[in-house]
Structure formats: C-alpha cells, structure tokens
Protein backbone atom coordinates (compact mmCIF):
# COMPACT_ATOMS: atom_id res chain seq x y z
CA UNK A 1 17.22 22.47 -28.19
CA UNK A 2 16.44 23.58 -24.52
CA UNK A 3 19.28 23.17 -22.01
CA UNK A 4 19.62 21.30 -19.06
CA UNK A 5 22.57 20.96 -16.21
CA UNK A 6 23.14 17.37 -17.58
CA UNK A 7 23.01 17.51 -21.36
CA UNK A 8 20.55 19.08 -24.12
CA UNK A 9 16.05 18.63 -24.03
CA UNK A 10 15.33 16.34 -26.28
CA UNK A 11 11.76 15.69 -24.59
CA UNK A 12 9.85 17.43 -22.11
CA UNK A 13 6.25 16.90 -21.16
CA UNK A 14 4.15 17.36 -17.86
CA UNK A 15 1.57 15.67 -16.15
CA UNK A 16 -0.70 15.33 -13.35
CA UNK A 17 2.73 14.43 -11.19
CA UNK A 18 4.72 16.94 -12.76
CA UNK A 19 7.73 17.25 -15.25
CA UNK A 20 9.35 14.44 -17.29
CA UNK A 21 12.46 15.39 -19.30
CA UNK A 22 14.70 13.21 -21.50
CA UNK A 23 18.28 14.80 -21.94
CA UNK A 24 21.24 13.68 -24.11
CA UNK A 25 24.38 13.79 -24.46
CA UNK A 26 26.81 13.18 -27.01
CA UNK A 27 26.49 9.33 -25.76
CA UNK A 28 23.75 9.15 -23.45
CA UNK A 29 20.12 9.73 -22.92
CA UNK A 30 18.38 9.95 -19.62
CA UNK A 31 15.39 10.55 -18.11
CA UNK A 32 14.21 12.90 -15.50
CA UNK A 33 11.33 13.50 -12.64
CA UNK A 34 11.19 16.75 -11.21
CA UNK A 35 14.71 17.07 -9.71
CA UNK A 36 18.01 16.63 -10.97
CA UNK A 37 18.09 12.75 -10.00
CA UNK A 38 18.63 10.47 -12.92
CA UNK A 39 15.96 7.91 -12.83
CA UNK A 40 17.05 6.18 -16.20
CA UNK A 41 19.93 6.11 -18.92
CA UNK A 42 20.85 4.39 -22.09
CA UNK A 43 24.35 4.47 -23.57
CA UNK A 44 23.66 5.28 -27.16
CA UNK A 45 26.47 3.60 -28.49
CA UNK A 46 26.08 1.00 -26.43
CA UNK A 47 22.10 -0.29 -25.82
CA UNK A 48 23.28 -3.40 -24.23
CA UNK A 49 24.35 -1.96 -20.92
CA UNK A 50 22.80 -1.27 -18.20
CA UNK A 51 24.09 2.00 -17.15
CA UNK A 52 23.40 1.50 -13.11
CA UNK A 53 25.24 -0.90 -10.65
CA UNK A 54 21.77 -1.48 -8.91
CA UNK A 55 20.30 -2.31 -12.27
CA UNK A 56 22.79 -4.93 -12.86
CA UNK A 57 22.34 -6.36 -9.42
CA UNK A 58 18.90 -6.90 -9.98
CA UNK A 59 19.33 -8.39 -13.34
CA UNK A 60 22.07 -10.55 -11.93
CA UNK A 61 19.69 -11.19 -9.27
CA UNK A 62 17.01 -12.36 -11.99
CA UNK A 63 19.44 -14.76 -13.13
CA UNK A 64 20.62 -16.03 -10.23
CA UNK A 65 17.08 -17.06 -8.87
CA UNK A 66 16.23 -18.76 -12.37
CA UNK A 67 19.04 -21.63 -11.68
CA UNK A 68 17.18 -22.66 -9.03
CA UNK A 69 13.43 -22.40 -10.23
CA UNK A 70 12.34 -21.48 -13.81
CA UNK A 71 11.08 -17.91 -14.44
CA UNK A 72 8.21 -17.23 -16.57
CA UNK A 73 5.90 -14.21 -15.26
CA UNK A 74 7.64 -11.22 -13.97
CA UNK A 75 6.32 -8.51 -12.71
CA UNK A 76 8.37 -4.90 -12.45
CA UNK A 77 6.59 -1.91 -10.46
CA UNK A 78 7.87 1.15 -11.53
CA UNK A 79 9.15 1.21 -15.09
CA UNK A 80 11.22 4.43 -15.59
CA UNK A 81 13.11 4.09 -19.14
CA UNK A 82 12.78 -0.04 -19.13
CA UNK A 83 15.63 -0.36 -19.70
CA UNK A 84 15.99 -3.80 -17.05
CA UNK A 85 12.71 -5.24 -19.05
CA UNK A 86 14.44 -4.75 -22.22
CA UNK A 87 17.66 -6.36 -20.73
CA UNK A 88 16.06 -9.41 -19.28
CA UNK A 89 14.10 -9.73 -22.43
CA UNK A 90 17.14 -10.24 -24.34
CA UNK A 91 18.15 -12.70 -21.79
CA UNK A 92 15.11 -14.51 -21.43
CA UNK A 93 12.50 -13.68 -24.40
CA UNK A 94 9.68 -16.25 -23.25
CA UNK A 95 9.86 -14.86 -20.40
CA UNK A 96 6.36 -12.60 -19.66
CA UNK A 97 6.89 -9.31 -17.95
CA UNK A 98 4.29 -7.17 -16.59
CA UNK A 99 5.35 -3.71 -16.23
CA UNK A 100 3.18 -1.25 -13.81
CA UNK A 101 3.61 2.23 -14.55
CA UNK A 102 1.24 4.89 -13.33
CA UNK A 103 1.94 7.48 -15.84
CA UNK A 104 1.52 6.72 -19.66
CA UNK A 105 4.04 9.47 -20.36
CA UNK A 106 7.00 7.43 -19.12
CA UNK A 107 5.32 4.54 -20.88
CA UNK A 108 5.40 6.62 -24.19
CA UNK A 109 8.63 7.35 -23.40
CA UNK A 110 10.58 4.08 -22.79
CA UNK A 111 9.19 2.85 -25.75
CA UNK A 112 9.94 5.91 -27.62
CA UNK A 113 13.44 7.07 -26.61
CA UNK A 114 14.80 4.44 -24.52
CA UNK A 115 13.82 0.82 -27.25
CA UNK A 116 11.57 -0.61 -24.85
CA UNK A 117 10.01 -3.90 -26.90
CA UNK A 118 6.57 -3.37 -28.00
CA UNK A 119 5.72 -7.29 -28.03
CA UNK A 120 3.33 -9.92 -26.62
CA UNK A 121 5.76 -10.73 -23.94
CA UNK A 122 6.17 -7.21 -22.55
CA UNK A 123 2.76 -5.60 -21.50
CA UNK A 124 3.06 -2.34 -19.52
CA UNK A 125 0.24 -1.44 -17.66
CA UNK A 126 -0.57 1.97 -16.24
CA UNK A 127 -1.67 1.59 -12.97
CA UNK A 128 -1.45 2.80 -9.41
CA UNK A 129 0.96 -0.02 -7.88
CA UNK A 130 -0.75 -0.50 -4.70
CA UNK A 131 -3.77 -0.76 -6.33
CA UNK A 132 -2.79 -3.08 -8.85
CA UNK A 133 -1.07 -5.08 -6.04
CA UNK A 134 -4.47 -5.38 -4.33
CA UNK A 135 -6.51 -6.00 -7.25
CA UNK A 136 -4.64 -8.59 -8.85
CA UNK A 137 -5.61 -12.03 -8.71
CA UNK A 138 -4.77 -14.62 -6.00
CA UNK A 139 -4.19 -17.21 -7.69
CA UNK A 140 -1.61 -20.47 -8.46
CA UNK A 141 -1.81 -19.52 -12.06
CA UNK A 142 -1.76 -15.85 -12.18
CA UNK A 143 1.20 -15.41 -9.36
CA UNK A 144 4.55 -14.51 -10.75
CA UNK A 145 7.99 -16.35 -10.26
CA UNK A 146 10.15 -12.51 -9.78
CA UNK A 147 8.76 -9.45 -8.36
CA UNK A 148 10.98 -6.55 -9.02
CA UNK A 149 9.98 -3.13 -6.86
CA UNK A 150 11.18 0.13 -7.85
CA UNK A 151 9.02 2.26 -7.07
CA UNK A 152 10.10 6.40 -7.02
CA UNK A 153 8.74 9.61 -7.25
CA UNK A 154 11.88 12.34 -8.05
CA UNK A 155 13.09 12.13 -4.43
CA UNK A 156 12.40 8.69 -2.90
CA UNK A 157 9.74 5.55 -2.75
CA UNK A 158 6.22 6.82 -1.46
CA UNK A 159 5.75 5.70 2.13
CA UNK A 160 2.86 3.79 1.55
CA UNK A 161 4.93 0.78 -0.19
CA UNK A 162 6.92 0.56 3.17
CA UNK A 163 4.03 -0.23 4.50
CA UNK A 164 2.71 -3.95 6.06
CA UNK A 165 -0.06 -4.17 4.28
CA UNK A 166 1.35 -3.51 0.44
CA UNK A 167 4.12 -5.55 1.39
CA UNK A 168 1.63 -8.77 3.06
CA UNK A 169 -0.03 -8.30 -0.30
CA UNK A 170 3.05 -8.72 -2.18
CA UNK A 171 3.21 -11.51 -1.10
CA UNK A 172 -0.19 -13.33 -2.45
CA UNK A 173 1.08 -12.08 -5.71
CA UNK A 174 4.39 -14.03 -5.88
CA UNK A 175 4.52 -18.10 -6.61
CA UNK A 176 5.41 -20.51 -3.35
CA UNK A 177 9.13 -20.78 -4.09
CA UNK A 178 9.54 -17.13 -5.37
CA UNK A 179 11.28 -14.03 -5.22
CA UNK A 180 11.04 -10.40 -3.81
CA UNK A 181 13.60 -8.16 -5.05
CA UNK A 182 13.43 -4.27 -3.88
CA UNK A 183 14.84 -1.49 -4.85
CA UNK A 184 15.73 0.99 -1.83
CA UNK A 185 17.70 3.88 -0.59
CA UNK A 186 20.54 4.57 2.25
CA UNK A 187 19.20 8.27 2.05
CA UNK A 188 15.82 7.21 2.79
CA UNK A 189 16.45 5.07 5.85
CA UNK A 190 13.29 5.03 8.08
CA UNK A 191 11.49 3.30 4.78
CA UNK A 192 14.11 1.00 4.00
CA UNK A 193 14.48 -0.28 7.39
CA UNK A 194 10.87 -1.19 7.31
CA UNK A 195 10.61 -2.74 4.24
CA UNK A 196 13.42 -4.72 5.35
CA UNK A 197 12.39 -4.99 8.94
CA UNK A 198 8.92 -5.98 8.12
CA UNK A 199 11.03 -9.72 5.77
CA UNK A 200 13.43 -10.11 8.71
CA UNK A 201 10.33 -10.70 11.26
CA UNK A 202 8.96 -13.24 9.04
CA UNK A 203 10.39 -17.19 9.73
CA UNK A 204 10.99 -19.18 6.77
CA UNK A 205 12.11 -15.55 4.55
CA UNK A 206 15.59 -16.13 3.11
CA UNK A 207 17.14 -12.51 3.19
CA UNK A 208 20.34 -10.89 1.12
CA UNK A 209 21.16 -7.69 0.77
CA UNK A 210 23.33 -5.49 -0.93
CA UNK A 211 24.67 -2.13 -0.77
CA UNK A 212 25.75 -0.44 -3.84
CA UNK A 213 29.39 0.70 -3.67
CA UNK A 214 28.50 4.29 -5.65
CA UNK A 215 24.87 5.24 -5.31
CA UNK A 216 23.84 3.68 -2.15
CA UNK A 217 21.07 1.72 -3.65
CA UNK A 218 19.79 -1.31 -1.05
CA UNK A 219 18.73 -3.94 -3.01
CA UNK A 220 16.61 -6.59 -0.79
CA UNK A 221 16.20 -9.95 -2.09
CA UNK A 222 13.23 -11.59 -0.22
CA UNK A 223 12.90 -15.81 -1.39
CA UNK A 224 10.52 -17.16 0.13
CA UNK A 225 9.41 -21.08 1.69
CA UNK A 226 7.04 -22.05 3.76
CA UNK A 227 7.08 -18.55 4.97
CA UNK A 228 4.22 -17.07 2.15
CA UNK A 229 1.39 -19.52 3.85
CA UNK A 230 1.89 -17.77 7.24
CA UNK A 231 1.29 -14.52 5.78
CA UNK A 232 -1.49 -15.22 3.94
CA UNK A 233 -2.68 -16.42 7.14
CA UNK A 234 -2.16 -12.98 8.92
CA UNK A 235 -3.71 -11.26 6.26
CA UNK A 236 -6.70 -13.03 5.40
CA UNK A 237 -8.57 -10.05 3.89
CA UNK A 238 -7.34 -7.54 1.39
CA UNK A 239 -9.81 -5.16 2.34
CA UNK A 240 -8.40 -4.69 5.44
C-alpha cells in the first residue's frame, strides 16, 4: 500500500476539489483533504468513540438540547467520515438526519470505510450547503429541531458561511425553540468572530461557547426564542 506521514493508503481518489485519502493505522482510520489535517477518524477497535473532543461536545450538545425539547429532524452540513451521524444514531435511532455533503466521494466513503448507516433515517444529500440552505423549504413542518455546521475545505470554513445572509437563512431552516450548533476555529479568527458576532447582535439568542482544550475547536451553540421572528423579519427575501 502507498505511504503516507500518518499511516498506510488504503483509499485515494480525486475530484473536482481535489484529493481525498483514507489512511490507517494499526488501530485507526482517517480521512484526509488536501493537507495533512485530519478531518475524520474511527478507532477500529473501538467504533463507538468519537475520536475528537469537539465531536463529543457537539454530541453532548445534541443531548443536552433534547431534555429540554424533543429532537426529531437534524440536519448536519458537512459530513466528513459521519462518524457524529452514526453516533447520534445509536443514541437516538428515530431520530431523522439530513446530511449535506457536496462531494459524493466522501459520501462513498463514510459509508464505505468509516460504517456510516445506510437507512431510512439517515439520508445524505450531495449538495452545495449554501444552496441547499437557500433552497430548502420554509416551513413549520420541514424545519429541523438541531442544526449542526461543520463546514471545511482542508484548511478552514469557506468565508461565505460567515456570512449574514447564510447565517439569516439558517435561521428559517431551524424550528422556533431550536438549536444552532457551529463548528469553528481559533486559527481562523476573523470568520469565527463573525459567525459569532453576527448571534451576539441578535436579542432573544441564548449563546454558549466552548473552546476545546487540545485542538482549538469553537463550538457555538446558538438556541433560539423569540429571537428567529425578528430575523425573518430582516430578511424577508431569500433572493436578496
């Protein structure tokens, strides 16, 4: 098998956005952009843990929210390996999950190499995420109760989802009482501060966030009140 810095080439495909590797090791497998930055991994030996602190923030996150209000349409943008889907499936199997993913590679892949369920209650889509975002519905029925961003190219989150109007449209897609949970960087800070600047200037936004002790993943919780009315009212159009 090929070699890489981090373990053997077990998988290795391009596309229109470049290289995707997955390398193992004797108790890993991971998956890889076009840099040396992990974007996924699965203990072999242990499929039940999720190998990231930010992951299990999220999850824990996930959990958290669904004392308070029940959760039954998620929606993940960016899917890497899956391995959070296939985590909160376990957790929550009636639980629908709509996973965005632009490339059908890394679709291929997650279910392939890294046991992402191929169900009725997991449906990856490939899809542009802002596009998506604008196209989906607006409505009571079709809005989801947890909105997970993680959305990376191999160095950092495109600038166009730190912008206001993918985030004001984020928030048609989420229910009244829901949740906003992002994914962001400390090494990318003129994004994540507007992400989390755009949430702070909003009244009614209930804000927590948390900085990962090793990786310096942000993750931004966003729950929301009366707050998702008033943007709706800014943003009357999505063709704007």
């Amino acid at each position: 098998m090929a070699r890489h810095p981090h373990g053997k080439i077990i998988h290795s495909v391009r596309d229109q956005f470049g290289l995707i590797q997955v390398v193992e090791t004797a108790d890993t497998r991971s998956l890889y952009f076009n840099s040396l930055v992990e974007q996924s991994r699965a203990y072999l030996y242990a499929p039940c843990t999720l190998a990231f602190e930010y992951q299990a923030s999220l999850l824990e996150a996930i959990l958290d929210f669904s004392n308070k209000a029940p959760v039954e349409r998620v929606l993940m943008l960016g899917l890497g390996g899956g391995c959070l889907a296939t985590q909160l499936h376990l957790l929550m199997p009636n639980c629908l999950q709509i996973l965005v993913e632009q490339r059908a590679a890394v679709i291929e892949i997650a279910h392939q190499y890294f046991q992402l369920p191929n169900n009725e209650v997991i449906l990856p889509i490939e899809a542009d995420a802002g596009v998506f975002v604008k196209e989906w519905p607006d409505q009571a029925e079709t809005a989801f109760d947890v909105i997970v961003i993680d959305l990376y190219d191999s160095d950092s989150m495109p600038f166009q989802f730190a912008q206001e109007l993918f985030l004001s449209q984020l928030a048609r897609l989420v229910s009244l009482q829901g949740c906003l949970l992002f994914n962001l960087w400390v090494s990318t800070p003129e994004k994540t501060k507007r992400v989390i600047r755009f949430w702070q200037n909003l009244p009614g936004v209930t804000l927590n966030i948390q900085t990962m002790k090793v990786t310096g993943n942000v993750i931004l919780n966003v729950q929301f009140g009366q707050a998702k009315h008033r943007i709706a009212a800014k943003n009357p159009s999505r063709d704007k």
